[in-house]
N, C-alpha and C. Protein backbone atom coordinates (compact mmCIF):
# COMPACT_ATOMS: atom_id res chain seq x y z
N UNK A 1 43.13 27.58 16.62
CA UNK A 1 43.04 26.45 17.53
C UNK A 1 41.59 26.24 18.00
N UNK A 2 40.88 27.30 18.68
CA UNK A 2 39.53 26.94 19.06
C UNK A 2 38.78 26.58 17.89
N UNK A 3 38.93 27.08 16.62
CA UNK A 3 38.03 26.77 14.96
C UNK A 3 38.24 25.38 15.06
N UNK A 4 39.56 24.76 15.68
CA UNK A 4 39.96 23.37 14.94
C UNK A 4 38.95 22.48 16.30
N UNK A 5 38.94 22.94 17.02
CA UNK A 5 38.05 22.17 18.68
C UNK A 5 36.93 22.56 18.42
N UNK A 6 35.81 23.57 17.83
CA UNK A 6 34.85 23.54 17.31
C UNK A 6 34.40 22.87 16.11
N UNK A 7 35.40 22.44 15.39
CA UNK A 7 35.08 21.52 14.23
C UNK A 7 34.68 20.18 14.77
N UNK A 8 35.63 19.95 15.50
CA UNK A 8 35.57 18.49 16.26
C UNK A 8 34.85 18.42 17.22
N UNK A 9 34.11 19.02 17.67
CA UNK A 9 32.89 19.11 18.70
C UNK A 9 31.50 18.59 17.65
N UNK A 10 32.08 19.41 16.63
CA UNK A 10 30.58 19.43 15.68
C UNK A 10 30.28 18.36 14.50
N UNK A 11 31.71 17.99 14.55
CA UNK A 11 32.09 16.49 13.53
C UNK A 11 30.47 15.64 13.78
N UNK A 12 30.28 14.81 14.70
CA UNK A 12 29.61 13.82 14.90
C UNK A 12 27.88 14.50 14.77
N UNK A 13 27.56 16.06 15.26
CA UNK A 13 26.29 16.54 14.75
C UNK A 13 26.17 16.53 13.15
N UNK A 14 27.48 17.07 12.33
CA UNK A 14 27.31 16.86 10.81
C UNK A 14 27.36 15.88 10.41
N UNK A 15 27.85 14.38 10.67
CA UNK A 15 27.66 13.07 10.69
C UNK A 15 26.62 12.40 10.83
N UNK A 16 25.79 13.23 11.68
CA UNK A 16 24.33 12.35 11.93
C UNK A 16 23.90 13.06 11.27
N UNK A 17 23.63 14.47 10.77
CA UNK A 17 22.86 15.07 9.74
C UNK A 17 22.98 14.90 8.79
N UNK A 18 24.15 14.67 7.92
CA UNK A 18 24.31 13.67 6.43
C UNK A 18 23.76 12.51 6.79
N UNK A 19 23.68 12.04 7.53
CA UNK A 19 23.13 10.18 7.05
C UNK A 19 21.56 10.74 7.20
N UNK A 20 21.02 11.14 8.31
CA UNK A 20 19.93 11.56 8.00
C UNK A 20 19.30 12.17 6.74
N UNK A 21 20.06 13.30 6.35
CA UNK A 21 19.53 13.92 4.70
C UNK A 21 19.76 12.74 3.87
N UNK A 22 20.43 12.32 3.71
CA UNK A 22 20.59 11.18 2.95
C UNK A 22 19.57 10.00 2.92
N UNK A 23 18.82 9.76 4.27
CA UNK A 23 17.95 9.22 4.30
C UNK A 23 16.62 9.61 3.98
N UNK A 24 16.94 10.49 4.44
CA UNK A 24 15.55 11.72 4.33
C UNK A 24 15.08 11.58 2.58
N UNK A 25 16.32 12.12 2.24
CA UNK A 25 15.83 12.11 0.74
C UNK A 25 15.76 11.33 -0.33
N UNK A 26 16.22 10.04 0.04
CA UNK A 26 15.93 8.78 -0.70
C UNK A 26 14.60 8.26 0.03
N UNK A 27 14.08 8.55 1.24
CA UNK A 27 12.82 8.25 1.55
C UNK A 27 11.70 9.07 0.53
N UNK A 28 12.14 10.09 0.68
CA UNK A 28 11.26 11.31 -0.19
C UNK A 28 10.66 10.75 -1.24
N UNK A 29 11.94 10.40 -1.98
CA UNK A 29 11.75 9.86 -3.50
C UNK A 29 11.04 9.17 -3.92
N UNK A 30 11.42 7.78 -2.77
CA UNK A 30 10.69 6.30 -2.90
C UNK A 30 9.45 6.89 -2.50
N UNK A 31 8.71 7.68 -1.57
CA UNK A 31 7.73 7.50 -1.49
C UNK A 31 6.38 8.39 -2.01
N UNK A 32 7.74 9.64 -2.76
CA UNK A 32 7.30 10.38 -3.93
C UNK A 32 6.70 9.46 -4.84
N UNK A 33 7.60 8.58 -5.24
CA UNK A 33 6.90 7.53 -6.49
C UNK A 33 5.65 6.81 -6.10
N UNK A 34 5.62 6.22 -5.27
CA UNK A 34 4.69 5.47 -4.45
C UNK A 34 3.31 6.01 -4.17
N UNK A 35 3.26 7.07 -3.50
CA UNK A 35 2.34 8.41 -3.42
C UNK A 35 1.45 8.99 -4.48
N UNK A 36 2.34 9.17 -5.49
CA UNK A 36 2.41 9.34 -6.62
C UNK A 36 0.89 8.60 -7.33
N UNK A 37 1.48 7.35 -7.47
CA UNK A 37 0.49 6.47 -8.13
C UNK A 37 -0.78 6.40 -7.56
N UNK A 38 -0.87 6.31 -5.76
CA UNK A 38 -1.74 6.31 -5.07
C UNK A 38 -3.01 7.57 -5.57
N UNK A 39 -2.24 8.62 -5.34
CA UNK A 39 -3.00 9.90 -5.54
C UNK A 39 -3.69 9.84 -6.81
N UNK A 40 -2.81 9.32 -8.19
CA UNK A 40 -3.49 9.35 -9.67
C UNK A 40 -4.74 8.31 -9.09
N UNK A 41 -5.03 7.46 -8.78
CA UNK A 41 -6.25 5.90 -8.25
C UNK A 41 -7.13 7.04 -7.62
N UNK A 42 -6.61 7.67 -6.33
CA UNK A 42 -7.69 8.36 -5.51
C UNK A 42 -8.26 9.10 -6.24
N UNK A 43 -7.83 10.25 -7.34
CA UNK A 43 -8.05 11.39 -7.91
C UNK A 43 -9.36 10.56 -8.88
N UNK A 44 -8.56 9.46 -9.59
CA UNK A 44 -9.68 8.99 -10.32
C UNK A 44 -10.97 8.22 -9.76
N UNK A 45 -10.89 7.96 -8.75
CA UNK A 45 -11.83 7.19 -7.81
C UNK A 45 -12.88 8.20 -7.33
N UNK A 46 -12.26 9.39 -7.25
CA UNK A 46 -12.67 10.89 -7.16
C UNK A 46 -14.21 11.41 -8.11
N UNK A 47 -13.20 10.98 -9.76
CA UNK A 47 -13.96 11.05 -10.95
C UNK A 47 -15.17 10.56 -11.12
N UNK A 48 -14.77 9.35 -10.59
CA UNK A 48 -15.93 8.33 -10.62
C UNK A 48 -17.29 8.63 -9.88
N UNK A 49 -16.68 9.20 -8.96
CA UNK A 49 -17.38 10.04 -7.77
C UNK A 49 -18.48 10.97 -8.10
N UNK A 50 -17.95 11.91 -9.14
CA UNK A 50 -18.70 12.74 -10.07
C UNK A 50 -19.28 12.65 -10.83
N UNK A 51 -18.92 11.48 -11.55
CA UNK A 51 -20.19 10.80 -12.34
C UNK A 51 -21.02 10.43 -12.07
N UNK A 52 -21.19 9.46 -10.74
CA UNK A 52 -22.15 8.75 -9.97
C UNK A 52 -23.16 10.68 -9.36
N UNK A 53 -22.44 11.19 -9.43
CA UNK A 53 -23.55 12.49 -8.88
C UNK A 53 -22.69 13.62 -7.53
N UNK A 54 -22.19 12.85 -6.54
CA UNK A 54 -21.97 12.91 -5.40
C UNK A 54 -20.39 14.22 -5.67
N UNK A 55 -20.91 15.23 -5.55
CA UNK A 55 -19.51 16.03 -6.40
C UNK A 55 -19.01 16.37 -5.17
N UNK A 56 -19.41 16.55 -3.72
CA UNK A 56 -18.88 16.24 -1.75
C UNK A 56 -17.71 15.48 -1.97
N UNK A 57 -18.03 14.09 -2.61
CA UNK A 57 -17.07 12.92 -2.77
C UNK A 57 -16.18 13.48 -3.65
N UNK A 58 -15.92 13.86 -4.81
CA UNK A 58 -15.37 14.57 -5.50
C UNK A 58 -14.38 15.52 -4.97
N UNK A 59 -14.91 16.22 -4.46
CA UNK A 59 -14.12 17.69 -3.79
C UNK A 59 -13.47 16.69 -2.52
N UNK A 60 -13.97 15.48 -1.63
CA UNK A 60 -13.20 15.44 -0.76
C UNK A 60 -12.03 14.39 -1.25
N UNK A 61 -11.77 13.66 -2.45
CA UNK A 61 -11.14 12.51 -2.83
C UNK A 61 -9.67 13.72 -3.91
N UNK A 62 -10.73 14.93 -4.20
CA UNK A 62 -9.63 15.42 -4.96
C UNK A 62 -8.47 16.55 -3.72
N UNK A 63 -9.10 16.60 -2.55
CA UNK A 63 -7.96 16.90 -1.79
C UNK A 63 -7.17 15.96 -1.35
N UNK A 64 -7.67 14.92 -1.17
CA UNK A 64 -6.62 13.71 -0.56
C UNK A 64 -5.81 13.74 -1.52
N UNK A 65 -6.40 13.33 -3.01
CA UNK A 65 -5.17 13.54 -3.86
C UNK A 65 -4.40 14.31 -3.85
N UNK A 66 -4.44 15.59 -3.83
CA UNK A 66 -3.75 16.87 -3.85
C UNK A 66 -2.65 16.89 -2.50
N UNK A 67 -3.07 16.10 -1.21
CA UNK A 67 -2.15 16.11 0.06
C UNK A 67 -1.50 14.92 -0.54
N UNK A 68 -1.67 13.46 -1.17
CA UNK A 68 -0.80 12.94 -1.28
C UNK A 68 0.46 12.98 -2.26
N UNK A 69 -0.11 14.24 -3.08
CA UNK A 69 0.63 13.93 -4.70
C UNK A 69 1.91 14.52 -4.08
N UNK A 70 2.83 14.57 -5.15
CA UNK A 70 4.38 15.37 -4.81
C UNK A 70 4.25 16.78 -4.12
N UNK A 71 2.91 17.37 -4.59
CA UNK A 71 2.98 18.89 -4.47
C UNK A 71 2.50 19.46 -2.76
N UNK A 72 1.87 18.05 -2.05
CA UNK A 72 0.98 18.22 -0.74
C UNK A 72 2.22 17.48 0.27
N UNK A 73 2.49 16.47 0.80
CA UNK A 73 3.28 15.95 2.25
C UNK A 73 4.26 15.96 1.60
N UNK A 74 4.29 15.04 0.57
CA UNK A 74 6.15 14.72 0.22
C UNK A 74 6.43 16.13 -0.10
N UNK A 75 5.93 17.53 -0.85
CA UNK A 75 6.77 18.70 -1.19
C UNK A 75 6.86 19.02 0.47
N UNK A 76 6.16 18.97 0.69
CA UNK A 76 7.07 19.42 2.62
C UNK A 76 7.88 19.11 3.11
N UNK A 77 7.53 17.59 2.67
CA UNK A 77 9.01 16.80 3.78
C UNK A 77 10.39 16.93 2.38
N UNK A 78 10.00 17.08 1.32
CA UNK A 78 11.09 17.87 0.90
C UNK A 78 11.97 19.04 1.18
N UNK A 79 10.52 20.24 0.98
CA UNK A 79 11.30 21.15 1.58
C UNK A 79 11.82 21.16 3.37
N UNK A 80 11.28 20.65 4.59
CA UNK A 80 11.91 20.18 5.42
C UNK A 80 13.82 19.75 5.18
N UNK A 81 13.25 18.41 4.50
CA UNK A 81 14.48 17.82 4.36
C UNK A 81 15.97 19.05 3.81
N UNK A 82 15.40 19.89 2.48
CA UNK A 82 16.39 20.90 2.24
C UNK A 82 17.03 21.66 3.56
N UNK A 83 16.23 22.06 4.52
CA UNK A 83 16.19 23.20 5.33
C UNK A 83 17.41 22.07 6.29
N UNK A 84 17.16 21.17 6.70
CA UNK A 84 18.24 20.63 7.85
C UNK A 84 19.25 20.44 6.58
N UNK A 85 19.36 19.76 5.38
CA UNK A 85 20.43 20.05 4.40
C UNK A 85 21.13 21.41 4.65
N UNK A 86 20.83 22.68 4.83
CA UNK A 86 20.88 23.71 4.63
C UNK A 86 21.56 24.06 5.96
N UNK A 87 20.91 23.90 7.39
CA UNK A 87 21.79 23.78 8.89
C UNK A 87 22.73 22.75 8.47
N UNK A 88 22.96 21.39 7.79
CA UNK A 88 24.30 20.67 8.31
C UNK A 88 25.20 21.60 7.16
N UNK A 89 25.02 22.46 6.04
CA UNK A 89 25.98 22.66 5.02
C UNK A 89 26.54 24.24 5.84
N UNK A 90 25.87 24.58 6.50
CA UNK A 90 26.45 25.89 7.67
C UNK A 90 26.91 25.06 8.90
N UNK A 91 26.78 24.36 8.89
CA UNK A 91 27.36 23.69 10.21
C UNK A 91 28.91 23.26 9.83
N UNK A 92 28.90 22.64 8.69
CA UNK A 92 30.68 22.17 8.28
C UNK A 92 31.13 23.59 7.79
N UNK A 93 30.61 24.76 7.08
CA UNK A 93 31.30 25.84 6.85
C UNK A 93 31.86 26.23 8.09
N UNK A 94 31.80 26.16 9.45
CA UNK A 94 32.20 26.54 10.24
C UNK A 94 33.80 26.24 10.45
């Protein structure tokens, strides 16, 4: 009886945490792709950088790339996003 009144207490927290992951991670994606392209322009804008001489510009255009690509913000707010995935999928095991 109390398992079944703790489920239903917690119904509407796992409700807002699926729509959220759900959001979360179709945001990810879209802006994985998006990011994506940005970072390949900066990285090469980077290049260009190095040719012209200025290798400062270089080193600072190839970190921006590196924070924007999949592997720098979006792999965070990925892994983020897993981790509350991970509290709402222990939250309905309850």
């Amino acid at each position: 009886m109390l398992k079944i009144l703790i489920k239903l207490a917690l119904f509407p927290v796992t409700l807002i945490l699926t729509l959220l992951v759900a959001f979360a991670q179709f945001f990810c994606l879209f802006s994985g792709m998006v990011l994506n392209i940005i970072a390949g322009a900066v990285f090469l804008f980077g290049v260009l950088m190095l040719f012209i001489g200025e290798w400062q510009g270089f080193l600072g255009f190839s970190v921006l790339a590196w924070a924007i690509s999949p592997y720098g913000l979006p792999g965070a707010a990925a892994w983020l996003t897993n981790k509350v995935d991970d509290i709402n999928c222990m939250l309905k095991a309850i």
